[in-house]
C-alpha atoms as a PDB file:
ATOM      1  CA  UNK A   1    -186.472  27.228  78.241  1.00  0.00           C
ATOM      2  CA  UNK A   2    -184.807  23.975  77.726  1.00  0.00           C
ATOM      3  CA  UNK A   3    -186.224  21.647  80.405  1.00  0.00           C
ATOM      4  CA  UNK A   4    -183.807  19.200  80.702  1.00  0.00           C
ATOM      5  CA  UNK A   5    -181.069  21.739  82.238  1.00  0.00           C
ATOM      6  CA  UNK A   6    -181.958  22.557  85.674  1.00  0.00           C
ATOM      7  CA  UNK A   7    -181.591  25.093  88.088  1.00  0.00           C
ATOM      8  CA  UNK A   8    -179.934  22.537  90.441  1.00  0.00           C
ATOM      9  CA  UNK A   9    -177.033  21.955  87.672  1.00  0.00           C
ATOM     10  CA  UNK A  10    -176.593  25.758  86.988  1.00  0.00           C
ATOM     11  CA  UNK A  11    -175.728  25.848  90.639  1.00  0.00           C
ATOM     12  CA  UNK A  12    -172.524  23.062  90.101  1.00  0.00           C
ATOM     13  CA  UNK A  13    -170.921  26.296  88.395  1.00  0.00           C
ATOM     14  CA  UNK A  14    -169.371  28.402  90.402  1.00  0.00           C
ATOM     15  CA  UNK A  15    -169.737  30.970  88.012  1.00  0.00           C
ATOM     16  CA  UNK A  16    -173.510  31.081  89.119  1.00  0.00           C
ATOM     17  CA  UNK A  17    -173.589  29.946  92.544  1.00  0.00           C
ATOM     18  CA  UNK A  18    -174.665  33.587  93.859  1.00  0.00           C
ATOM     19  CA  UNK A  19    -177.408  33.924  91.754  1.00  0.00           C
ATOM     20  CA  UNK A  20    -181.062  33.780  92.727  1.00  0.00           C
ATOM     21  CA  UNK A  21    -182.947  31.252  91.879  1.00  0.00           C
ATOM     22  CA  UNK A  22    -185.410  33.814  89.245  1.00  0.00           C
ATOM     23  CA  UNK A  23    -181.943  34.971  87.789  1.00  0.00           C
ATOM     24  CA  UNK A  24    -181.042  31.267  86.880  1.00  0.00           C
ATOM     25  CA  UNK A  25    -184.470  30.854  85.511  1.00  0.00           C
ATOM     26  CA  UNK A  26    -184.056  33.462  83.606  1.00  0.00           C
ATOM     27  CA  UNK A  27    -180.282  32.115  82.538  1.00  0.00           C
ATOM     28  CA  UNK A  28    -182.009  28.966  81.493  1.00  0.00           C
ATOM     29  CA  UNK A  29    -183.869  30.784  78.771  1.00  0.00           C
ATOM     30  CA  UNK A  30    -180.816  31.328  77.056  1.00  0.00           C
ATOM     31  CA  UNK A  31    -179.472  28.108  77.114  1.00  0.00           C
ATOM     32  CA  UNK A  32    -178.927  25.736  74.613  1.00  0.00           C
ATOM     33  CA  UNK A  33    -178.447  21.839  75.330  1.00  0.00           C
ATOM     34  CA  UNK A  34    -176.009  19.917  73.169  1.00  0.00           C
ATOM     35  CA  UNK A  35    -175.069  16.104  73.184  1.00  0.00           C
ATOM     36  CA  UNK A  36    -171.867  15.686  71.934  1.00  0.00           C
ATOM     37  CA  UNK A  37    -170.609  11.976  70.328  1.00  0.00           C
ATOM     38  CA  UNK A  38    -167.301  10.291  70.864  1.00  0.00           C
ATOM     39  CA  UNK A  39    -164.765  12.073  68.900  1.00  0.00           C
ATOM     40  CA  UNK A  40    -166.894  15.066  68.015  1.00  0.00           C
ATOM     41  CA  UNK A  41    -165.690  18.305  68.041  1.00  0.00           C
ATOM     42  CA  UNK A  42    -167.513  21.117  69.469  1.00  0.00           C
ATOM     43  CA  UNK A  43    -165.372  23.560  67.707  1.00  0.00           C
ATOM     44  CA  UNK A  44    -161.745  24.029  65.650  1.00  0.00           C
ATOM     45  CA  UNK A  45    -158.865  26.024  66.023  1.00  0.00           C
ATOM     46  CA  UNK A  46    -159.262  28.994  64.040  1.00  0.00           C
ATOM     47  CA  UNK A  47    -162.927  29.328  63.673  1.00  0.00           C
ATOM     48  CA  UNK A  48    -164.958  32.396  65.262  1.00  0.00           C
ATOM     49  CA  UNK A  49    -166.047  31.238  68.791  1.00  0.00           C
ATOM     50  CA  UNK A  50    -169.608  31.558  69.119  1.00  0.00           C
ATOM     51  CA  UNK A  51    -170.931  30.315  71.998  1.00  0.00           C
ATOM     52  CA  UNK A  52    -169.464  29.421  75.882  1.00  0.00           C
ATOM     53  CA  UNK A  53    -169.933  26.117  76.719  1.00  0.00           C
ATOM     54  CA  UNK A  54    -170.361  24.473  80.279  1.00  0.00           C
ATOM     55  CA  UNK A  55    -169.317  20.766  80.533  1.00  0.00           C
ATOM     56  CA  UNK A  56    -172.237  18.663  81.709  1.00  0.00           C
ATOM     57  CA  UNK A  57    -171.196  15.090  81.235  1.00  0.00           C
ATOM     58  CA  UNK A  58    -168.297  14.176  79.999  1.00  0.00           C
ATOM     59  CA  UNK A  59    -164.621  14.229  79.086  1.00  0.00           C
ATOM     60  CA  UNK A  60    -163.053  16.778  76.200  1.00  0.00           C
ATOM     61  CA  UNK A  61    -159.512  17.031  75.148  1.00  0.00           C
ATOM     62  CA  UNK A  62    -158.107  20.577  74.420  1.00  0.00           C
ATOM     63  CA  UNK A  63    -155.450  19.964  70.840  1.00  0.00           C
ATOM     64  CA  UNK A  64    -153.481  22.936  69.079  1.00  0.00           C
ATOM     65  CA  UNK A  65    -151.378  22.403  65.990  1.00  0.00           C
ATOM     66  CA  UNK A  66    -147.904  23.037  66.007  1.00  0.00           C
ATOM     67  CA  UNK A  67    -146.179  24.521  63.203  1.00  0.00           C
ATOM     68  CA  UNK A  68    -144.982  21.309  62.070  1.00  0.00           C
ATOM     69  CA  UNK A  69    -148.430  19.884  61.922  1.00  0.00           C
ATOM     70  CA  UNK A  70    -147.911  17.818  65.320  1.00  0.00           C
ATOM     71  CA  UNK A  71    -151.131  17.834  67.502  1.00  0.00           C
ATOM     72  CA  UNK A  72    -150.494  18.473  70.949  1.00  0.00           C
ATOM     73  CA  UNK A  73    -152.905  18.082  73.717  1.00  0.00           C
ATOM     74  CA  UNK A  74    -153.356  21.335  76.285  1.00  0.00           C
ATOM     75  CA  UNK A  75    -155.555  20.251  78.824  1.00  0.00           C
ATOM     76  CA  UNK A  76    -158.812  18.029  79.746  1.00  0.00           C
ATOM     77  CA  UNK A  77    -161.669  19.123  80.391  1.00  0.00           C
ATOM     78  CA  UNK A  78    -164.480  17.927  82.537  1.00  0.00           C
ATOM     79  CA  UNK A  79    -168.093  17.982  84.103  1.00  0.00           C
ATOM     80  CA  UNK A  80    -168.415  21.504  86.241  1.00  0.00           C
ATOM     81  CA  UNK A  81    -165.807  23.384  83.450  1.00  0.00           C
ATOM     82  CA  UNK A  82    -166.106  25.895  81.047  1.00  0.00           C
ATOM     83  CA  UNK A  83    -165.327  25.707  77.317  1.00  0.00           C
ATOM     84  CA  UNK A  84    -164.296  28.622  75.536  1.00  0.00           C
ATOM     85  CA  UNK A  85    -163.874  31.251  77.712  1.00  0.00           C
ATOM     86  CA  UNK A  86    -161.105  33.240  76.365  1.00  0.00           C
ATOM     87  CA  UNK A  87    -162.275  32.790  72.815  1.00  0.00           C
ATOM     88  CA  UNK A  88    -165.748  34.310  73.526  1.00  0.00           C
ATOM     89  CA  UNK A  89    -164.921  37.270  75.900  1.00  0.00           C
ATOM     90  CA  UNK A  90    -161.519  38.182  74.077  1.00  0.00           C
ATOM     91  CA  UNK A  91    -163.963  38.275  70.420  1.00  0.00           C
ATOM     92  CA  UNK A  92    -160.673  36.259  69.185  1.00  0.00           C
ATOM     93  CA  UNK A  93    -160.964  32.620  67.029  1.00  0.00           C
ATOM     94  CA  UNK A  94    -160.379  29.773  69.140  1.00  0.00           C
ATOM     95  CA  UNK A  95    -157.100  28.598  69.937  1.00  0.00           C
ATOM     96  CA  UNK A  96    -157.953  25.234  70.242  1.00  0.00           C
ATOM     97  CA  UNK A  97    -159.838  22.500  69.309  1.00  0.00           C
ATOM     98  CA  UNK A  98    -162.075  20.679  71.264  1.00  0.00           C
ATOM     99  CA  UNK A  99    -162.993  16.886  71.103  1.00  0.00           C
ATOM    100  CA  UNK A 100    -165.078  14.864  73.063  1.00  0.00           C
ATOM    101  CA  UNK A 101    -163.068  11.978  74.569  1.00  0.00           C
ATOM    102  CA  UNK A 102    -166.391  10.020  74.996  1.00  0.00           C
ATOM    103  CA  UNK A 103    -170.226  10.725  74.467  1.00  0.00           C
ATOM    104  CA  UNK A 104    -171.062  14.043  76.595  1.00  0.00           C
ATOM    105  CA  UNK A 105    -173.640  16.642  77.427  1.00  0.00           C
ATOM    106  CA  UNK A 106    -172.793  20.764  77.610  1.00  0.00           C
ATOM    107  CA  UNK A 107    -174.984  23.598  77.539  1.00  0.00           C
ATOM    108  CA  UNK A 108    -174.248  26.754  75.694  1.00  0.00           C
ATOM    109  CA  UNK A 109    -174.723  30.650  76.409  1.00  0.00           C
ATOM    110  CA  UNK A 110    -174.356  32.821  73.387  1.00  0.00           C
END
């Protein structure tokens, strides 16, 4: 278990707001926390999405390339939000790339 995620912050996600308290224990065992820099990416476009990440701290940005190699930014994301989603439960690559906007904190669930 990674002590520095709490039961309190699973509880910001509505995704696990009905769980018991032992069932988000047991959630925290499989949890992985991950400080993310300025400017990092937590994954690209086109790779195989391997984890689903919950947002922390901080701001992401959400880019896809066009065809003409323009970058275009989708959406932000922000503390209380999930990452990934689609990616992970459709067993598709990620359609996007996402980049820290400034130094941040997620957890991930494989």
């Amino acid at each position: 278990m990674n002590s520095r995620i709490s039961i309190q912050s699973l509880k910001k996600f509505p995704i696990f707001e009905t769980l018991s308290d032992k069932d988000l224990s047991n959630l925290l065992q499989v949890t992985h926390l991950r400080s993310i820099k300025q400017n990092e990416a937590i994954f690209i476009e086109g790779q195989a999405a391997s984890m689903l990440y919950f947002v922390l701290e901080g701001w992401f940005k959400a880019d896809k390339l066009a065809p003409d190699g323009r970058q275009h930014t989708l959406r932000f994301v922000g503390p209380g939000e999930i990452i990934n989603e689609l990616a992970v439960f459709s067993n598709e690559p990620n359609e996007v790339s996402v980049i820290a906007k400034e130094n941040a904190q997620v957890f991930g669930i494989l």
